[in-house]
PDB file of N, CA and C in Angstrom:
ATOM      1  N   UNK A   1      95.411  98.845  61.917  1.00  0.00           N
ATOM      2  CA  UNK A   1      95.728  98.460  63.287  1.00  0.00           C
ATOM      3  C   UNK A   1      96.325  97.064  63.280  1.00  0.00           C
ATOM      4  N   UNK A   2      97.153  96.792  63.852  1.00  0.00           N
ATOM      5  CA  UNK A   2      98.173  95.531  64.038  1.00  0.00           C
ATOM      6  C   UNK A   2      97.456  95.030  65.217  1.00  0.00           C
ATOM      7  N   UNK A   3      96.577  93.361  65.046  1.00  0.00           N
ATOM      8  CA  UNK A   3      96.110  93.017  65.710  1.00  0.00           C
ATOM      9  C   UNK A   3      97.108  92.396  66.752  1.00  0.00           C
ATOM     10  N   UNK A   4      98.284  91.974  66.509  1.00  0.00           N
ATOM     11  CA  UNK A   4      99.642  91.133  67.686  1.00  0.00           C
ATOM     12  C   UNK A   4      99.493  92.044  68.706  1.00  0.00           C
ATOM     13  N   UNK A   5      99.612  93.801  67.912  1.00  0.00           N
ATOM     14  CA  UNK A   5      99.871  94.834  68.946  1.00  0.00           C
ATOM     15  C   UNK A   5      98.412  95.070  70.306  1.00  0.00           C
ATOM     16  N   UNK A   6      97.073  94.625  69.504  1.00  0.00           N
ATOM     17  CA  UNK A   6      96.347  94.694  70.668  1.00  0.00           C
ATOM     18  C   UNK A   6      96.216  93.511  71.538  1.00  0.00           C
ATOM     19  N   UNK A   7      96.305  92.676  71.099  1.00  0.00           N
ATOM     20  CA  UNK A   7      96.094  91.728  71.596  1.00  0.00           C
ATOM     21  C   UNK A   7      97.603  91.028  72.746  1.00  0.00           C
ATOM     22  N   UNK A   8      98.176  91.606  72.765  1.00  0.00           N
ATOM     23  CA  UNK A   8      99.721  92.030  73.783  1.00  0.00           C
ATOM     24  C   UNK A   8      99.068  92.718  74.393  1.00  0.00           C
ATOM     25  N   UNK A   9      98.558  93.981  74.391  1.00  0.00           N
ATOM     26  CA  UNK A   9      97.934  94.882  74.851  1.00  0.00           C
ATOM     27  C   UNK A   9      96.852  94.333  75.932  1.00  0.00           C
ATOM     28  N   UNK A  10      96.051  93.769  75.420  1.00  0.00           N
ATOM     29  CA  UNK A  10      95.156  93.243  76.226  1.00  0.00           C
ATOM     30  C   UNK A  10      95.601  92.069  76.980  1.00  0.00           C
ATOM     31  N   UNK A  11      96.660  91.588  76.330  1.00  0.00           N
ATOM     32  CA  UNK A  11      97.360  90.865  77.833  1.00  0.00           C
ATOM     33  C   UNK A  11      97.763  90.962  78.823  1.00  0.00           C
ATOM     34  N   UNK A  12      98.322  92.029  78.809  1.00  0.00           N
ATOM     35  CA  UNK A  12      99.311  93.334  79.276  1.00  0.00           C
ATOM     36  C   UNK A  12      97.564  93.472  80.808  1.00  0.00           C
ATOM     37  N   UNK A  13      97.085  94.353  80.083  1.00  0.00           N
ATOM     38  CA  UNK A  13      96.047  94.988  80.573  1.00  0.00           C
ATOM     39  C   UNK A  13      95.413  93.513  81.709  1.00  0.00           C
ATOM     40  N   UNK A  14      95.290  92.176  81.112  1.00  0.00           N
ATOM     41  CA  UNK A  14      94.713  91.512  82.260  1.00  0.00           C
ATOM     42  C   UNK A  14      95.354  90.787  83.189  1.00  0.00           C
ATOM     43  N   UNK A  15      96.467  90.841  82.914  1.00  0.00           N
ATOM     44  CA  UNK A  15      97.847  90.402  84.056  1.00  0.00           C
ATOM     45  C   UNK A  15      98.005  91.423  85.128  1.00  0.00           C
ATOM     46  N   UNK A  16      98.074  92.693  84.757  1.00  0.00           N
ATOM     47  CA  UNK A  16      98.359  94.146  85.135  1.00  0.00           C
ATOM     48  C   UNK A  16      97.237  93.997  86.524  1.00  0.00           C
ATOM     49  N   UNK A  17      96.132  93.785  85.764  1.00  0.00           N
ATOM     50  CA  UNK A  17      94.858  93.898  86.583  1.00  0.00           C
ATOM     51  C   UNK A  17      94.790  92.755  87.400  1.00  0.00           C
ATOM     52  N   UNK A  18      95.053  91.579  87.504  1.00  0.00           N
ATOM     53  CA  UNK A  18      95.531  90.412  88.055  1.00  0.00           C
ATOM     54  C   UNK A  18      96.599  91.027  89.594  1.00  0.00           C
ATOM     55  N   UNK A  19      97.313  91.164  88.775  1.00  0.00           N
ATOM     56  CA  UNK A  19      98.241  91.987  90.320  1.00  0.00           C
ATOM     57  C   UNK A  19      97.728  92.919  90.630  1.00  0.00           C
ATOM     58  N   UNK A  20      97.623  93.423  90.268  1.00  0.00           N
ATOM     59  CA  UNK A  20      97.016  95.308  91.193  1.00  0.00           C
ATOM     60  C   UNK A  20      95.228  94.459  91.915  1.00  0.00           C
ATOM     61  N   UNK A  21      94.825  93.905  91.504  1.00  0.00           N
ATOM     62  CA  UNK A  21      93.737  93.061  92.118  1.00  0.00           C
ATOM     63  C   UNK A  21      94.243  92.426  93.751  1.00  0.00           C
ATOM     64  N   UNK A  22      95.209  91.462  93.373  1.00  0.00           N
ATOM     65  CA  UNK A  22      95.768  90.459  94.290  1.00  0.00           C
ATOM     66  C   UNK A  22      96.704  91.377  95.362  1.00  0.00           C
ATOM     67  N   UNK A  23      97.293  92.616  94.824  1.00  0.00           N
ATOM     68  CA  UNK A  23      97.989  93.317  95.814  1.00  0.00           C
ATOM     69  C   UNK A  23      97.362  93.992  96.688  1.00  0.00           C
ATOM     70  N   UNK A  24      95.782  94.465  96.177  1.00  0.00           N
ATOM     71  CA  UNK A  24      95.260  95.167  97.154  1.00  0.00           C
ATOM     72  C   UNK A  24      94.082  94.038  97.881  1.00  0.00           C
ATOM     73  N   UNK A  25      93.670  93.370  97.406  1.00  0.00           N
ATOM     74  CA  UNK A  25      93.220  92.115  98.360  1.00  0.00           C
ATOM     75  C   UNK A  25      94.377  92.236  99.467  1.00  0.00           C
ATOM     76  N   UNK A  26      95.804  91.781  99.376  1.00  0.00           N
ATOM     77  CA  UNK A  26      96.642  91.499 100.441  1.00  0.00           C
ATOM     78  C   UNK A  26      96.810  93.086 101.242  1.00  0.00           C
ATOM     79  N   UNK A  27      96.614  93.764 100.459  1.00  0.00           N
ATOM     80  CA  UNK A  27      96.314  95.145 101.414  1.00  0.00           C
ATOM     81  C   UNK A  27      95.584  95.023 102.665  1.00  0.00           C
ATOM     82  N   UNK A  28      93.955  94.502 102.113  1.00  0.00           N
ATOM     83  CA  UNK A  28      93.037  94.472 102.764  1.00  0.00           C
ATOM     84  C   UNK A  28      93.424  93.773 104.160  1.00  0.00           C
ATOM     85  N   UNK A  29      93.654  92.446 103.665  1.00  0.00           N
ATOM     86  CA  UNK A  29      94.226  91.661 104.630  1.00  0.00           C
ATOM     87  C   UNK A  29      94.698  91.643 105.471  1.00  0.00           C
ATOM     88  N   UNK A  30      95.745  92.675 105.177  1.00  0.00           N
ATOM     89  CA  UNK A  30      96.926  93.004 106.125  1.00  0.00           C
ATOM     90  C   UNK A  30      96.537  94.016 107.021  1.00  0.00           C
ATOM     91  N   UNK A  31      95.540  95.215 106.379  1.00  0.00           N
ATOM     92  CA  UNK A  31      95.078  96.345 107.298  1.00  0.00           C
ATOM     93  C   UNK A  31      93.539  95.367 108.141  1.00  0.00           C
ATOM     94  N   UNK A  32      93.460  94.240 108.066  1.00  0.00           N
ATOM     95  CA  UNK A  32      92.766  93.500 109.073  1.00  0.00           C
ATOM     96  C   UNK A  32      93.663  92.475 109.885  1.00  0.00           C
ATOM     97  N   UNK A  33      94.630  92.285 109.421  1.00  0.00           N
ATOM     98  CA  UNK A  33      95.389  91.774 110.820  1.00  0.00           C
ATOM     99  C   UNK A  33      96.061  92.782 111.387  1.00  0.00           C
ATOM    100  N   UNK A  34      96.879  93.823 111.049  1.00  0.00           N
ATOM    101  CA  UNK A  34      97.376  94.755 111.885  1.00  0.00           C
ATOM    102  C   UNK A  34      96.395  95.616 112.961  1.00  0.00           C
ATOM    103  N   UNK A  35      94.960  95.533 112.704  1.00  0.00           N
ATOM    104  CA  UNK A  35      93.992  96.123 113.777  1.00  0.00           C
ATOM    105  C   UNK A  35      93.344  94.749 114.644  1.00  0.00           C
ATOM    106  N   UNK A  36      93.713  95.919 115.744  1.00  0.00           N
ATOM    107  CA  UNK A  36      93.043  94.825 116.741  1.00  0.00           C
ATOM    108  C   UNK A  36      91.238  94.722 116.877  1.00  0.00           C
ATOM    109  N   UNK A  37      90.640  94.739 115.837  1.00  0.00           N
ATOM    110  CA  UNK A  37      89.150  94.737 115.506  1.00  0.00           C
ATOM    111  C   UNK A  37      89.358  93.878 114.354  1.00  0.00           C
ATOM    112  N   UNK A  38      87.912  93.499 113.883  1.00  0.00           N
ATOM    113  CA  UNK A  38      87.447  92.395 113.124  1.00  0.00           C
ATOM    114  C   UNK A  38      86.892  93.873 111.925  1.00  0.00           C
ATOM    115  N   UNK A  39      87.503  94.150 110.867  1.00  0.00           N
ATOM    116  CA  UNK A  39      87.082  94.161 109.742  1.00  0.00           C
ATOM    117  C   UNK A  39      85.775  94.384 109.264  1.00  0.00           C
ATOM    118  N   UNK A  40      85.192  93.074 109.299  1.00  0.00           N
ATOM    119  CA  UNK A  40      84.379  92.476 108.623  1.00  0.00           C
ATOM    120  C   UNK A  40      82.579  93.562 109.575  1.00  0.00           C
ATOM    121  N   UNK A  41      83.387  93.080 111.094  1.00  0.00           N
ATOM    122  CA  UNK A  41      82.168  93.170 111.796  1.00  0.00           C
ATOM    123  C   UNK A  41      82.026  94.569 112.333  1.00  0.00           C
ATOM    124  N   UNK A  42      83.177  95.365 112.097  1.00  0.00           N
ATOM    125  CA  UNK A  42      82.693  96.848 112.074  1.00  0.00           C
ATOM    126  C   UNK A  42      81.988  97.523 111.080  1.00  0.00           C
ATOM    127  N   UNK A  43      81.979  96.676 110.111  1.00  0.00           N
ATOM    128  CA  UNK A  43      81.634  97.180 108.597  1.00  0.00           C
ATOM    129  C   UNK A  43      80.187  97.587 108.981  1.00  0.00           C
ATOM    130  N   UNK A  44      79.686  96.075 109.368  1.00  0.00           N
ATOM    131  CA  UNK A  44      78.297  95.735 109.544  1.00  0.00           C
ATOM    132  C   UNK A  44      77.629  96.553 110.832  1.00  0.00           C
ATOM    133  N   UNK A  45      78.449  97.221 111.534  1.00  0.00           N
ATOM    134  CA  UNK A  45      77.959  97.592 112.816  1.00  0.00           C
ATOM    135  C   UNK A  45      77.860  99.204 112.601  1.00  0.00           C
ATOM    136  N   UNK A  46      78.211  99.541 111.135  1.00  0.00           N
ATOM    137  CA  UNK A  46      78.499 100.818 110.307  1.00  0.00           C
ATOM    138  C   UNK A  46      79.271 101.686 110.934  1.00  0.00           C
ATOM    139  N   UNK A  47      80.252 101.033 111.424  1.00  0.00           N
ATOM    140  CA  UNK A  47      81.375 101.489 111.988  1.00  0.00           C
ATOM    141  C   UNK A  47      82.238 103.448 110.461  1.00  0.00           C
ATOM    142  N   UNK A  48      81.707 103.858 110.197  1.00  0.00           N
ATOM    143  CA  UNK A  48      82.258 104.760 109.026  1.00  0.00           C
ATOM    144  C   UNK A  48      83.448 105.209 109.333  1.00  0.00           C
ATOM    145  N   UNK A  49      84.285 105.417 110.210  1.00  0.00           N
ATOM    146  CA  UNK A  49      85.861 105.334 110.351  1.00  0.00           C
ATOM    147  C   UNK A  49      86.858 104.315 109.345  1.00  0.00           C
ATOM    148  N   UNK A  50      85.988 102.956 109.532  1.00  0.00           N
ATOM    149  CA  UNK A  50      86.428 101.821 108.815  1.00  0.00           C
ATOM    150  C   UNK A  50      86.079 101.615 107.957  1.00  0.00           C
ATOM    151  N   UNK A  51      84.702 102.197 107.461  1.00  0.00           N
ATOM    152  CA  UNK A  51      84.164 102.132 106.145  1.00  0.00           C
ATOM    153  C   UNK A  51      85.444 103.401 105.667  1.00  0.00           C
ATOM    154  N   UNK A  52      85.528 104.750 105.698  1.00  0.00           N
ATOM    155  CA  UNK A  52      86.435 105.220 105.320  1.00  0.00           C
ATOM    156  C   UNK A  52      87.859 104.918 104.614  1.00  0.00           C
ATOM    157  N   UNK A  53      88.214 103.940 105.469  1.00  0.00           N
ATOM    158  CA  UNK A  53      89.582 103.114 105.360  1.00  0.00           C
ATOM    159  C   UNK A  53      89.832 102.305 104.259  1.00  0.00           C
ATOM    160  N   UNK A  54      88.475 101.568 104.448  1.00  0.00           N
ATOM    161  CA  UNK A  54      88.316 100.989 103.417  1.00  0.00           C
ATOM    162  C   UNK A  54      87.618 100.575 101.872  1.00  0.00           C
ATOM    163  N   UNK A  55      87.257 102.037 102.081  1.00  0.00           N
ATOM    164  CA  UNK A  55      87.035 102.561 100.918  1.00  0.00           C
ATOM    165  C   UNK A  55      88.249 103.461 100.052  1.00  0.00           C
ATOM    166  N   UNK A  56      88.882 104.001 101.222  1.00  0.00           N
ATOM    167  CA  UNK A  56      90.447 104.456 100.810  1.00  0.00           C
ATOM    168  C   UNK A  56      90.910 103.360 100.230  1.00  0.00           C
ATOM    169  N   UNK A  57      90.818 101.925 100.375  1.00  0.00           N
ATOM    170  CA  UNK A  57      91.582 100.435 100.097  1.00  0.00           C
ATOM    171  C   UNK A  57      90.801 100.567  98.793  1.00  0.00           C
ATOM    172  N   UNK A  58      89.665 100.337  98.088  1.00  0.00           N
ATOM    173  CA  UNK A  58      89.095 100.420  97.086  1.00  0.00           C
ATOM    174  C   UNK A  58      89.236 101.469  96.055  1.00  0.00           C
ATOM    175  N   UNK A  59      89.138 103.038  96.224  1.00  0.00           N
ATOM    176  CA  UNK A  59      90.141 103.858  95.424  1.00  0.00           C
ATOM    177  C   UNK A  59      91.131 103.459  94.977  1.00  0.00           C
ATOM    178  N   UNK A  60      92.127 103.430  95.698  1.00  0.00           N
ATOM    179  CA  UNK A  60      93.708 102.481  95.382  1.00  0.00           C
ATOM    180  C   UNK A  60      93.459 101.580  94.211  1.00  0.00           C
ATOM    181  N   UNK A  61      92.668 100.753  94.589  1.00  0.00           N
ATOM    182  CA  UNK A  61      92.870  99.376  93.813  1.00  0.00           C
ATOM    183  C   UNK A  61      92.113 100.357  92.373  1.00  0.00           C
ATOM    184  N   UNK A  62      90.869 101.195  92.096  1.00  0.00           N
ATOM    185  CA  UNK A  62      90.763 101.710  91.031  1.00  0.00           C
ATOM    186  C   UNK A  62      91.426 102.622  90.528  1.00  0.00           C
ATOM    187  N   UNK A  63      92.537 103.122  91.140  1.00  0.00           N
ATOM    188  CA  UNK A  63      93.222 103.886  90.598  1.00  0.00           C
ATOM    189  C   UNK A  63      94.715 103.129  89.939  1.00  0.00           C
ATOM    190  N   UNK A  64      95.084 101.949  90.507  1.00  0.00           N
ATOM    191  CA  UNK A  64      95.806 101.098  90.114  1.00  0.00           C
ATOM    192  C   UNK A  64      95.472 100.355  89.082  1.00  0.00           C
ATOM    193  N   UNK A  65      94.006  99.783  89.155  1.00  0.00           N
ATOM    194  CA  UNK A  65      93.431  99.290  87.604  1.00  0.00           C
ATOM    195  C   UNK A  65      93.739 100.220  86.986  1.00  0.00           C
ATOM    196  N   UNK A  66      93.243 101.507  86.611  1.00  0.00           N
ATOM    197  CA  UNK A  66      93.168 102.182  85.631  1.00  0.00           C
ATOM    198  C   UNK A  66      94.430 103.035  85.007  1.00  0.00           C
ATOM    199  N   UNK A  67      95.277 102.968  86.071  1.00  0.00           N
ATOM    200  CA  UNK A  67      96.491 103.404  85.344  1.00  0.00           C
ATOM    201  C   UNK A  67      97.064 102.089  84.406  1.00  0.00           C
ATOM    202  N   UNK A  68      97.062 101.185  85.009  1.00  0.00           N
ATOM    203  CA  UNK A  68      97.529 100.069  84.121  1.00  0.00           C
ATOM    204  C   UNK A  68      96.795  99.575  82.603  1.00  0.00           C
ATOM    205  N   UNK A  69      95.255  99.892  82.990  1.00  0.00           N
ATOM    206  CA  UNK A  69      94.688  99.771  81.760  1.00  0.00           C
ATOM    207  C   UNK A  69      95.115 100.783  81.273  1.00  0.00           C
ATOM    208  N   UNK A  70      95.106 101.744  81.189  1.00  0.00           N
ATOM    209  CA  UNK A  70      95.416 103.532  80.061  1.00  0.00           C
ATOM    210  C   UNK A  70      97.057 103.206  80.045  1.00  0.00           C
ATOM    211  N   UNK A  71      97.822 102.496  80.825  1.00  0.00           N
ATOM    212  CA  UNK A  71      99.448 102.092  79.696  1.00  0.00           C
ATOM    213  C   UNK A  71      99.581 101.019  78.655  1.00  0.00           C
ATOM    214  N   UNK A  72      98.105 100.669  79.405  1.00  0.00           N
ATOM    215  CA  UNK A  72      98.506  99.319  78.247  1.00  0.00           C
ATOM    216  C   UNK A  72      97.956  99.689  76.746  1.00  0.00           C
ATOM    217  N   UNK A  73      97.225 100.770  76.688  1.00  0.00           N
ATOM    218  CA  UNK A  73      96.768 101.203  74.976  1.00  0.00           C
ATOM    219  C   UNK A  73      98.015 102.425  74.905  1.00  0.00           C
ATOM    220  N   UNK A  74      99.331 102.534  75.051  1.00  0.00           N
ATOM    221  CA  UNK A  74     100.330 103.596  74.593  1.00  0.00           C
ATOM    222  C   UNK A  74     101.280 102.564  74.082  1.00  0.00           C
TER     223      UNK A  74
END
């Protein structure tokens, strides 16, 4: 095994994850300023419409990690 090659690899893999992190943070963000409700305080009020939503926002972001990690070992 060619250590340059993993270790690119694993660079690859924590940059990758760096953006796909930071893009769906600004997801989040954005699907809390475009609603005219507070986010935060429907969560807590177990609002599950919004828990829904944003758990849809959390899929995403693991399905975006993980494609990026599984390209970065090809």
């Amino acid at each position: 095994m060619d250590w340059n090659i993993a270790f690119m690899n694993f660079i690859y893999t924590l940059m990758g994850s760096s953006v796909a992190l930071i893009v769906m943070a600004l997801g989040y963000k954005l699907f809390d300023a475009m609603t005219p409700f507070d986010t935060h305080e429907e969560l807590t009020k177990g609002n599950r419409a919004v828990g829904s939503v944003v758990a849809s926002i959390f899929i995403g972001l693991g399905i975006a990690v993980g494609l990026v990690v599984g390209m970065s070992f090809n």
